[in-house]
C-alpha atoms as a PDB file:
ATOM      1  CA  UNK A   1      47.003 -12.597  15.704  1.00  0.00           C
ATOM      2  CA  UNK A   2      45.664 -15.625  14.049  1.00  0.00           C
ATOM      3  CA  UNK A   3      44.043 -15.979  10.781  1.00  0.00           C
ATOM      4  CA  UNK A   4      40.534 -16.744  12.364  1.00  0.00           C
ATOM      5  CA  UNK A   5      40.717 -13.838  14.867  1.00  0.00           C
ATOM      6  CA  UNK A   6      41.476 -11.494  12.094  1.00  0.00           C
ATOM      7  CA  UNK A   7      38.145 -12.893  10.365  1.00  0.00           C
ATOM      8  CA  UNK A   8      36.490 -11.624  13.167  1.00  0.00           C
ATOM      9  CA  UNK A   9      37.445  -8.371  13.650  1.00  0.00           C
ATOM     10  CA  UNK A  10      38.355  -5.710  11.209  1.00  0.00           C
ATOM     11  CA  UNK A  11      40.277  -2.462  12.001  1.00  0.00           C
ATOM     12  CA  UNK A  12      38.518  -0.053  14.309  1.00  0.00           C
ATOM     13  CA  UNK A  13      36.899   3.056  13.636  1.00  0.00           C
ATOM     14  CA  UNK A  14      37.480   6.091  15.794  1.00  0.00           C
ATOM     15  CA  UNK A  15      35.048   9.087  16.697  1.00  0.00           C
ATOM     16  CA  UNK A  16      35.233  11.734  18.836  1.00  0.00           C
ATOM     17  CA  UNK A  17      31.339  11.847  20.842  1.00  0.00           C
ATOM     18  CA  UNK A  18      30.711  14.561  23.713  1.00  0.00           C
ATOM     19  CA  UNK A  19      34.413  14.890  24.754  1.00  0.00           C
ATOM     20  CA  UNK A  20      35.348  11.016  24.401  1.00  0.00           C
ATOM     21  CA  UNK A  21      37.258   9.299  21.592  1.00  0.00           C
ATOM     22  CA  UNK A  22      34.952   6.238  20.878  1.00  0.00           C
ATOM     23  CA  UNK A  23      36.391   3.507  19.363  1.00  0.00           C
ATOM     24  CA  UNK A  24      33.945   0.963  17.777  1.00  0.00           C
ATOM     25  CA  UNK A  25      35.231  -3.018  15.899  1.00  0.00           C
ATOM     26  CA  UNK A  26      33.109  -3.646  13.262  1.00  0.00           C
ATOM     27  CA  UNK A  27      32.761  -7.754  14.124  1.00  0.00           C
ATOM     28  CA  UNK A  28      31.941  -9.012  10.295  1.00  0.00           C
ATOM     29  CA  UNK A  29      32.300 -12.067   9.878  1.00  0.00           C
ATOM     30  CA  UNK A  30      30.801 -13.259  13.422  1.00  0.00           C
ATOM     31  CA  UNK A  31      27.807 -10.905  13.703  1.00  0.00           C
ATOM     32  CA  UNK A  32      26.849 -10.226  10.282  1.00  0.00           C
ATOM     33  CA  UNK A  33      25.984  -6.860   8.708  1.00  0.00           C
ATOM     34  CA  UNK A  34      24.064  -5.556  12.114  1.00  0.00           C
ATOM     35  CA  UNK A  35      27.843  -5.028  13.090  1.00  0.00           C
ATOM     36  CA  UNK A  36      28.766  -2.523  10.513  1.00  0.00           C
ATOM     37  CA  UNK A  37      28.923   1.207  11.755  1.00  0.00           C
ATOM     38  CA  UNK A  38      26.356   2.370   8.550  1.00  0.00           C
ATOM     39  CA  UNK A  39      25.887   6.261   7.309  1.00  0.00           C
ATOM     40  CA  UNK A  40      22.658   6.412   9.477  1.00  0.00           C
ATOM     41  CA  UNK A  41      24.394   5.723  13.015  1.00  0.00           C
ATOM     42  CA  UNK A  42      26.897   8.075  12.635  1.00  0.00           C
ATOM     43  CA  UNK A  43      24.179  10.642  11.120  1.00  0.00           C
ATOM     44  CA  UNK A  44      22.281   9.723  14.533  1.00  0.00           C
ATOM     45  CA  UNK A  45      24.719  10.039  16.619  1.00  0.00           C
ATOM     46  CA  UNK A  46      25.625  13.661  15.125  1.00  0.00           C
ATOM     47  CA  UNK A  47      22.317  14.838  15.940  1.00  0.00           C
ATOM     48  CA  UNK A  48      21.743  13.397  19.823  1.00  0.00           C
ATOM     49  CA  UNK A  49      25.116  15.223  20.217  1.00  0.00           C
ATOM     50  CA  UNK A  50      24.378  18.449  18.412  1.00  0.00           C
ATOM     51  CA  UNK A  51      20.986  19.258  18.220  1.00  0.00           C
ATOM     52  CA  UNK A  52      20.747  19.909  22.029  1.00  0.00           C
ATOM     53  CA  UNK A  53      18.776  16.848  23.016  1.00  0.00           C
ATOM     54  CA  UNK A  54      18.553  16.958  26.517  1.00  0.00           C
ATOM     55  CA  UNK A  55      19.581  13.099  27.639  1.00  0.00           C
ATOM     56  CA  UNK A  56      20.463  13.400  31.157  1.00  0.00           C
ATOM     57  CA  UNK A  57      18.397  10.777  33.168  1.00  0.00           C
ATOM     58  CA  UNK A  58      16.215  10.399  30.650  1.00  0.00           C
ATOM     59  CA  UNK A  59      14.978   6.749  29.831  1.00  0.00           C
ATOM     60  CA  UNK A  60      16.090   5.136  26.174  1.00  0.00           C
ATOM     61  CA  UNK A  61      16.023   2.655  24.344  1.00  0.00           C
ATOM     62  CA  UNK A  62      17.920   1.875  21.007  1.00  0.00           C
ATOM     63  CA  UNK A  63      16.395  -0.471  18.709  1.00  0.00           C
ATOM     64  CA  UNK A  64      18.711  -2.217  16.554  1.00  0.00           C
ATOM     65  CA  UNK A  65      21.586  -1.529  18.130  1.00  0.00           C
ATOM     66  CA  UNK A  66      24.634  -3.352  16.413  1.00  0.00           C
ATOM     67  CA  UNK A  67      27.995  -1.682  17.130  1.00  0.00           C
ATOM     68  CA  UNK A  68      26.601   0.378  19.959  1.00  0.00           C
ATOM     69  CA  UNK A  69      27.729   3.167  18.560  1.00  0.00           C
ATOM     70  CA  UNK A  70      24.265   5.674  18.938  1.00  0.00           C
ATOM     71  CA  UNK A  71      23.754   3.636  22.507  1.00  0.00           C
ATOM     72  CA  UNK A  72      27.043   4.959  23.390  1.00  0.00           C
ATOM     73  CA  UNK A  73      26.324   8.523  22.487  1.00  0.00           C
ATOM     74  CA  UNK A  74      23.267   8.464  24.073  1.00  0.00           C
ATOM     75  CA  UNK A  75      25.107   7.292  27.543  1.00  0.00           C
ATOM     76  CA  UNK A  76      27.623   9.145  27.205  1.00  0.00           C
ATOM     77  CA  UNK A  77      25.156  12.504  27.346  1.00  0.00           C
ATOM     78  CA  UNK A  78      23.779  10.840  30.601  1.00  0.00           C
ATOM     79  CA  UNK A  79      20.687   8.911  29.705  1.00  0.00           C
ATOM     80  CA  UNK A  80      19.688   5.556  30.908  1.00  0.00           C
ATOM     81  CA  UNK A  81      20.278   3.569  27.778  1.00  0.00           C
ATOM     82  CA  UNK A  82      18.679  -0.088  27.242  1.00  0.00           C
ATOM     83  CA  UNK A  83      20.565  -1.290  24.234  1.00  0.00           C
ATOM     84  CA  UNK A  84      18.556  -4.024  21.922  1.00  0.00           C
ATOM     85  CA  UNK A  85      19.762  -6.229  18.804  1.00  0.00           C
ATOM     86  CA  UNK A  86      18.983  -9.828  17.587  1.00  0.00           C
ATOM     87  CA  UNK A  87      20.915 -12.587  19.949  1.00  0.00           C
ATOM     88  CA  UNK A  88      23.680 -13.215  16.547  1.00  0.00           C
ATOM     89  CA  UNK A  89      24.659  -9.522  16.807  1.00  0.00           C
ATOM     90  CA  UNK A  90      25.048  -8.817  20.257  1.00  0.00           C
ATOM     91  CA  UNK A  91      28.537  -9.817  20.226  1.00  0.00           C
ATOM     92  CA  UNK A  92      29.356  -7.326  18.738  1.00  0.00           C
ATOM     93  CA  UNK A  93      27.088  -4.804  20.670  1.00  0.00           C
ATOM     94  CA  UNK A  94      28.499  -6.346  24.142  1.00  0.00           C
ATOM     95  CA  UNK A  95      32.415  -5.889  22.754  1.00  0.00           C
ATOM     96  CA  UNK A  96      31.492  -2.625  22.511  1.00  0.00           C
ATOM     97  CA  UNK A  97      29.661  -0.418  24.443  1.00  0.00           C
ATOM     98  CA  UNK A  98      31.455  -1.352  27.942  1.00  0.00           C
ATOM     99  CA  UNK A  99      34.882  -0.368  26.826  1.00  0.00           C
ATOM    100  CA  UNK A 100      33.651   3.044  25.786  1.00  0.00           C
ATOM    101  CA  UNK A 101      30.830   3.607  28.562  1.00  0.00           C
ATOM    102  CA  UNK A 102      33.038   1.983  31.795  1.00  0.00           C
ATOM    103  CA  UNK A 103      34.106   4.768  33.928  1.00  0.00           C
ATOM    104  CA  UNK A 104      32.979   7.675  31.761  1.00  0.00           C
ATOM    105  CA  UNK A 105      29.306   7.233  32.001  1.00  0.00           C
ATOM    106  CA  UNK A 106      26.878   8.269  34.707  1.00  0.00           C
ATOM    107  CA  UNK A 107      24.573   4.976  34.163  1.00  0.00           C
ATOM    108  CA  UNK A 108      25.497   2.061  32.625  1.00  0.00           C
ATOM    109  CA  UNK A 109      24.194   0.496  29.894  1.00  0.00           C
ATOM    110  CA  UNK A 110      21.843  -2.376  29.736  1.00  0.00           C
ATOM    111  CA  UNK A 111      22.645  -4.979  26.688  1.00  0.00           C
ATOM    112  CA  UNK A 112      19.477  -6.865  26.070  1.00  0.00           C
ATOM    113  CA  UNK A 113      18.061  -8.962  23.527  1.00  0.00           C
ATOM    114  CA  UNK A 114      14.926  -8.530  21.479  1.00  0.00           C
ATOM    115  CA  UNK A 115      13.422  -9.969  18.159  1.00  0.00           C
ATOM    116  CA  UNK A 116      11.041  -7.179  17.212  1.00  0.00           C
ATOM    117  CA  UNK A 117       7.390  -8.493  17.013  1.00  0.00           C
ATOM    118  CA  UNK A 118       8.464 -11.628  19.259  1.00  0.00           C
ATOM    119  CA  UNK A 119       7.509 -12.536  22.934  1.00  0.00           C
ATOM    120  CA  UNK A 120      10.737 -10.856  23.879  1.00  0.00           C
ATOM    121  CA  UNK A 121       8.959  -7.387  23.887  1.00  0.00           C
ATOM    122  CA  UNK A 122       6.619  -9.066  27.093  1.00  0.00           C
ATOM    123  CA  UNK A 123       9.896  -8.076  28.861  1.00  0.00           C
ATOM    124  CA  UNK A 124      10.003  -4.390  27.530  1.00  0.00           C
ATOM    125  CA  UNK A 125       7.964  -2.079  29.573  1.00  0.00           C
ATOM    126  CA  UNK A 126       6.810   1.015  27.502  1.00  0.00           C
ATOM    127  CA  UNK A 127       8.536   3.867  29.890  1.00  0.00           C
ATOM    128  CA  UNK A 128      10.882   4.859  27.368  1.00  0.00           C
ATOM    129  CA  UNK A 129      11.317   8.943  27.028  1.00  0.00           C
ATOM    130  CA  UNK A 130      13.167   7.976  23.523  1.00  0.00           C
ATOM    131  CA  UNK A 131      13.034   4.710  21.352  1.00  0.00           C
ATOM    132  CA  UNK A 132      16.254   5.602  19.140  1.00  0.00           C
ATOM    133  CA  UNK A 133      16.799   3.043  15.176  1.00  0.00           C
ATOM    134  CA  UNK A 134      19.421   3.901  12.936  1.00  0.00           C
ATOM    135  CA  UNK A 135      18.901   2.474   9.520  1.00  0.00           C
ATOM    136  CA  UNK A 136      16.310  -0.272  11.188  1.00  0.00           C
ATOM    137  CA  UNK A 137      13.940   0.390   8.100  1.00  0.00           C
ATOM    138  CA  UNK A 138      15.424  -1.231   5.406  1.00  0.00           C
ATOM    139  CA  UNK A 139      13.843  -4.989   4.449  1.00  0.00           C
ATOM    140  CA  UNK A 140      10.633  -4.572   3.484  1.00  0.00           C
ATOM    141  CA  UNK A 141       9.360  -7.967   4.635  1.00  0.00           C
ATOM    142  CA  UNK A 142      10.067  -7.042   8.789  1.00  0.00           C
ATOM    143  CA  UNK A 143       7.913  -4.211   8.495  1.00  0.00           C
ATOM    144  CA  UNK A 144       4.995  -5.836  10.792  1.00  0.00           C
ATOM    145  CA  UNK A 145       6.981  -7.276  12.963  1.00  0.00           C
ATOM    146  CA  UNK A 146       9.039  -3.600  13.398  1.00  0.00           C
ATOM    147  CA  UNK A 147       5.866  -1.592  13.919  1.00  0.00           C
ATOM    148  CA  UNK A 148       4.423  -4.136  16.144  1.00  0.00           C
ATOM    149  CA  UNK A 149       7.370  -3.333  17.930  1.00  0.00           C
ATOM    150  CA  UNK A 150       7.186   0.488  17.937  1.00  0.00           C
ATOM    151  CA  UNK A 151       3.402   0.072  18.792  1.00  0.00           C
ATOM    152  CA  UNK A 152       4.709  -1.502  22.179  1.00  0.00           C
ATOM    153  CA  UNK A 153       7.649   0.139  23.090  1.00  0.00           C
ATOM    154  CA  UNK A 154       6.303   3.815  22.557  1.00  0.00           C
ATOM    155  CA  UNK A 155       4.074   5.363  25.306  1.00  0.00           C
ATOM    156  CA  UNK A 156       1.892   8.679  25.473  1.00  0.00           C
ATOM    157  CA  UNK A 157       5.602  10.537  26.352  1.00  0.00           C
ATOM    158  CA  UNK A 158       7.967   8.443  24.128  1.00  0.00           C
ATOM    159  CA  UNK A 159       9.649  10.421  21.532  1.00  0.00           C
ATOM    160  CA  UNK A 160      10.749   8.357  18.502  1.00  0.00           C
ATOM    161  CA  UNK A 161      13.684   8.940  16.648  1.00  0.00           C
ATOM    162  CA  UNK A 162      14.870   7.306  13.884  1.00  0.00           C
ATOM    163  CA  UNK A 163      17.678   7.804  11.309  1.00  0.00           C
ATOM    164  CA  UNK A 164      17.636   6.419   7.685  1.00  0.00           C
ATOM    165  CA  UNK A 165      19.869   6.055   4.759  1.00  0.00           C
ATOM    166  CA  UNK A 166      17.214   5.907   1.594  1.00  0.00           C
ATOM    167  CA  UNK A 167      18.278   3.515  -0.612  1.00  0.00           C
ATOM    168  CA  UNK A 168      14.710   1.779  -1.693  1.00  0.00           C
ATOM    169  CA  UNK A 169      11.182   3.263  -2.512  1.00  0.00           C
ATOM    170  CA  UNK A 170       9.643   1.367  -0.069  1.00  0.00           C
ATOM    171  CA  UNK A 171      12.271   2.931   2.807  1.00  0.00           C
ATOM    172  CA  UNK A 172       9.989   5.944   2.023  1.00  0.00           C
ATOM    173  CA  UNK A 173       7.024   3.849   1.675  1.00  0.00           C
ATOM    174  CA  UNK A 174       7.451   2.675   5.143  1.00  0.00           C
ATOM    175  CA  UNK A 175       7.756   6.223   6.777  1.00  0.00           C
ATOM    176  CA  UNK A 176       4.412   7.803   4.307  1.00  0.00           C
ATOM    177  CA  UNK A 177       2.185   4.439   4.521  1.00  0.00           C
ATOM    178  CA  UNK A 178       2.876   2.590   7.209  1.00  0.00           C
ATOM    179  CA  UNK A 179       4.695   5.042  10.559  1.00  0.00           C
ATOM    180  CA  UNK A 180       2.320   8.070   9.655  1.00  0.00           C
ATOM    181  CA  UNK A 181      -0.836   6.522  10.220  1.00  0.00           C
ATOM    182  CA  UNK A 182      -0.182   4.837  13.991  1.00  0.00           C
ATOM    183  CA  UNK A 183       2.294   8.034  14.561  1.00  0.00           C
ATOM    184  CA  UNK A 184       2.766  11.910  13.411  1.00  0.00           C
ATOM    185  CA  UNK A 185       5.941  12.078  11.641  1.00  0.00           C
ATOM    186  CA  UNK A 186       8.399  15.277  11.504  1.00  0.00           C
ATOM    187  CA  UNK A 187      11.457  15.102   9.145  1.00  0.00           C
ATOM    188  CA  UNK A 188      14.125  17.162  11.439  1.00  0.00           C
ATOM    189  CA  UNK A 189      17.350  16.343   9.560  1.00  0.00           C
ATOM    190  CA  UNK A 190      18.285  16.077   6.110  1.00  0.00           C
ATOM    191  CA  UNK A 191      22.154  15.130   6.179  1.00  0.00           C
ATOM    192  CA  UNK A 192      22.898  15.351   2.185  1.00  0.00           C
ATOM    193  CA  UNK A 193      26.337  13.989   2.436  1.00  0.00           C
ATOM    194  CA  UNK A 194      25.396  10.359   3.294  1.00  0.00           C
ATOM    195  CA  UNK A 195      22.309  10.827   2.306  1.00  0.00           C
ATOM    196  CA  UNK A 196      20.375   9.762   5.380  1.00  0.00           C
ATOM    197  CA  UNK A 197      16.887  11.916   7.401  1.00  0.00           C
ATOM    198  CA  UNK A 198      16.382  11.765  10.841  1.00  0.00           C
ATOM    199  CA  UNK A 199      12.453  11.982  11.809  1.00  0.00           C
ATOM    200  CA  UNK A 200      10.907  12.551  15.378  1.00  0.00           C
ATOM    201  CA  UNK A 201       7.795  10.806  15.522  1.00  0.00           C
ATOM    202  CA  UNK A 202       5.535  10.645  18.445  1.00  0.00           C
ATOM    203  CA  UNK A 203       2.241   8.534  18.667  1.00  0.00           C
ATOM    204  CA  UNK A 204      -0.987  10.181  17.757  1.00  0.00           C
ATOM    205  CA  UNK A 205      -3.594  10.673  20.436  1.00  0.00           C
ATOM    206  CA  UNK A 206      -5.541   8.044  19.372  1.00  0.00           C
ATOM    207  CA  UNK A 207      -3.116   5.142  19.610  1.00  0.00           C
ATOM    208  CA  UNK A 208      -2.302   6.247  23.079  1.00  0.00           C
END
């Protein structure tokens, strides 16, 4: 292997997801820090697997998506997954998904782009039965553009989950000032070990 492939890809890391060894390359150099498998994705993925989410033909989409890995999970547990990541990191979320979703998934995943708050969400119908963000809540400075985002995506019947490593007051700033007053907000996981919460959110009744 040359010296500029092995820039671009580090060694793999291997999980073992709903009966399937998953095998995810974190792309570094070429994709940037979207395509690094962080605390919250595996802490996600964990809980779509284990808390008996019922996936099957349901309708998802994954904000955010970088490695693939929770847009993986969530096709591999038989949902119609839409994954979605800024146009530098979908190299990364294209290497991946397809070689652990081909031939072991009952619908195959969608790799699209989308720059939250942009005109890219005029191409995002809100039909989704989950939106799904792993660690998406992190620079303070996106937060419009993010919510404008969730605003859109997230119907009357969309549930929201989203995983997050706290590392920053205003990560919890964002969930107690900013999420809870377009959507109620219900802390369902507190994994202690990486130190990351999941929350199920759903829009309140009059934002519908």
């Amino acid at each position: 292997m040359s010296d500029r492939k092995r820039l671009y890809k580090v060694p793999k890391e291997t999980y073992s997801f709903c009966g399937n060894q998953v095998e995810i390359w974190e792309e570094l150099a070429a994709c940037g820090e979207g395509a690094t498998v962080w605390e919250s994705g595996e802490t996600m993925s964990r809980y779509l697997e284990q808390s008996g989410l019922d996936l099957e033909d349901k309708v998802v989409l994954e904000l955010g998506s970088g490695t693939g890995l929770v847009s993986i999970v969530a096709s591999l547990m038989g949902a119609k997954v839409t994954a979605t990541d800024l146009a530098d990191v979908l190299c990364c979320t294209k290497g991946n998904i397809p070689r652990n979703t081909e031939d072991r998934v009952k619908h195959r995943p969608v790799i699209r782009r989308l720059e939250w708050g942009s005109d890219d969400l005029d191409g995002f119908i809100p039909q989704y039965d989950y939106v799904l963000g792993a660690d998406i809540v992190y620079i303070k400075r996106t937060f419009p553009e993010l919510m404008r985002t969730l605003m859109h995506v997230c119907g009357p019947q969309t549930t929201l989950i989203l995983a997050n490593k706290f590392r920053f007051d205003t990560d919890g700033e964002f969930y107690e000032n900013i999420l809870s007053k377009k959507f109620d907000v219900e802390q369902v996981l507190w994994d202690e070990d990486n130190r990351v919460k999941v929350f199920r959110c759903k829009k309140k009744a009059a934002e519908v």
